[in-house]
Protein backbone atom coordinates (compact mmCIF):
# COMPACT_ATOMS: atom_id res chain seq x y z
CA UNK A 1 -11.74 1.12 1.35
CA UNK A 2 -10.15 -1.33 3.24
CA UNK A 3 -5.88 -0.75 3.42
CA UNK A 4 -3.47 1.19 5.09
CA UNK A 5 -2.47 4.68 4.89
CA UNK A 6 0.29 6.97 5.33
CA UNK A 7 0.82 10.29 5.64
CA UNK A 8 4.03 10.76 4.14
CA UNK A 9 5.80 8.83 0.77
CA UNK A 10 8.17 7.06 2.85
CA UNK A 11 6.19 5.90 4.89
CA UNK A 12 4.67 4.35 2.07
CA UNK A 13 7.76 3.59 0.65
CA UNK A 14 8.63 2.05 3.82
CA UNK A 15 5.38 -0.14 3.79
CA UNK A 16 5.80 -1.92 0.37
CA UNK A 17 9.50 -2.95 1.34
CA UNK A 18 8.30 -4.71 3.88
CA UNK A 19 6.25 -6.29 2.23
CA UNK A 20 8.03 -7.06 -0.51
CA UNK A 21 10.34 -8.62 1.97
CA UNK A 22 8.08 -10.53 3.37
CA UNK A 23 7.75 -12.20 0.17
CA UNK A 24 10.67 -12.31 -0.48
CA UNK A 25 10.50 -10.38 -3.76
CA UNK A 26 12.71 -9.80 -6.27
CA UNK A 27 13.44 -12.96 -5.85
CA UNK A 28 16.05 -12.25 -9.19
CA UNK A 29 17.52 -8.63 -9.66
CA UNK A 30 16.23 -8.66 -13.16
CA UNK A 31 12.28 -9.80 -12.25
CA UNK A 32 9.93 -7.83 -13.66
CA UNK A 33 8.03 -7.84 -9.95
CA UNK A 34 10.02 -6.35 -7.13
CA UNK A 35 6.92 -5.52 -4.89
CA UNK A 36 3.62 -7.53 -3.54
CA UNK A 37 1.93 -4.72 -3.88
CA UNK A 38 2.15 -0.79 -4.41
CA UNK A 39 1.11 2.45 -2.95
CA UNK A 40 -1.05 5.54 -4.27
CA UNK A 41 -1.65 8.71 -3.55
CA UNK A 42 -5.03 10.94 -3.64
CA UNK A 43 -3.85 13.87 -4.29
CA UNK A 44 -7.55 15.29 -3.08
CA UNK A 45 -7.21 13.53 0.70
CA UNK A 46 -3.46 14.35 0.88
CA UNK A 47 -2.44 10.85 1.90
CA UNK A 48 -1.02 7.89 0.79
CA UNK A 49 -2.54 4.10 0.74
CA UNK A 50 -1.80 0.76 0.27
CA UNK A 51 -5.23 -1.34 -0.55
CA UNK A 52 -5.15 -4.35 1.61
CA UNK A 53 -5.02 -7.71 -0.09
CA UNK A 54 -5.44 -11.32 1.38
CA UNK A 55 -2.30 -11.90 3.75
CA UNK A 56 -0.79 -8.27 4.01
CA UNK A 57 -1.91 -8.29 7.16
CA UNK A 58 1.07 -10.60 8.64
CA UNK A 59 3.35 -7.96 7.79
CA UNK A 60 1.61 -4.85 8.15
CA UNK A 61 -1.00 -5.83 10.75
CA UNK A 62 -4.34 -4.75 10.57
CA UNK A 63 -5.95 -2.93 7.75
CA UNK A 64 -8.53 -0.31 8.70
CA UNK A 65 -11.39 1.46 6.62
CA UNK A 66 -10.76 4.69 5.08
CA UNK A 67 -12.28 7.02 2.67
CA UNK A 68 -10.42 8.38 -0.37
CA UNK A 69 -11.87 10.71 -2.82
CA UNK A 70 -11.57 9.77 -6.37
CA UNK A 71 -12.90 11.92 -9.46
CA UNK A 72 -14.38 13.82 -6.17
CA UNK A 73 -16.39 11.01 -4.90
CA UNK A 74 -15.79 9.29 -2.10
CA UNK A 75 -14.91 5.57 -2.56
CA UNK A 76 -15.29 3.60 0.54
């Protein structure tokens, strides 16, 4: 997988308001999308991620490849 990960929630947390900055999102209190995008967690890598889409990269920098384990199989 291409994306970013974290190794604790708020650093997560952290990443998606930034984003979401960046974007300038909500753009209205009431909007039904507050974020550009959102985190997970795999609960059988212990980490968090954010899965990189075009542009993230101007806020968060780089993405890198990881692994995560889903259904215990790796997804790359």
């Amino acid at each position: 997988m291409v994306g970013y990960k974290y190794d604790t929630e708020q650093e997560a947390i952290n990443a998606r308001r930034l984003a979401a900055d960046f974007k300038g999102l909500p753009i209205n209190p009431n909007d039904t999308t507050i974020y550009w995008v959102n985190y997970n967690y795999s609960e059988l890598d212990n980490l968090y991620y954010i899965k990189y889409i075009e542009g993230l990269e101007a806020v968060l920098l780089n993405p890198i490849d990881f692994e995560i384990t889903i259904n215990n199989e790796p997804l790359l």
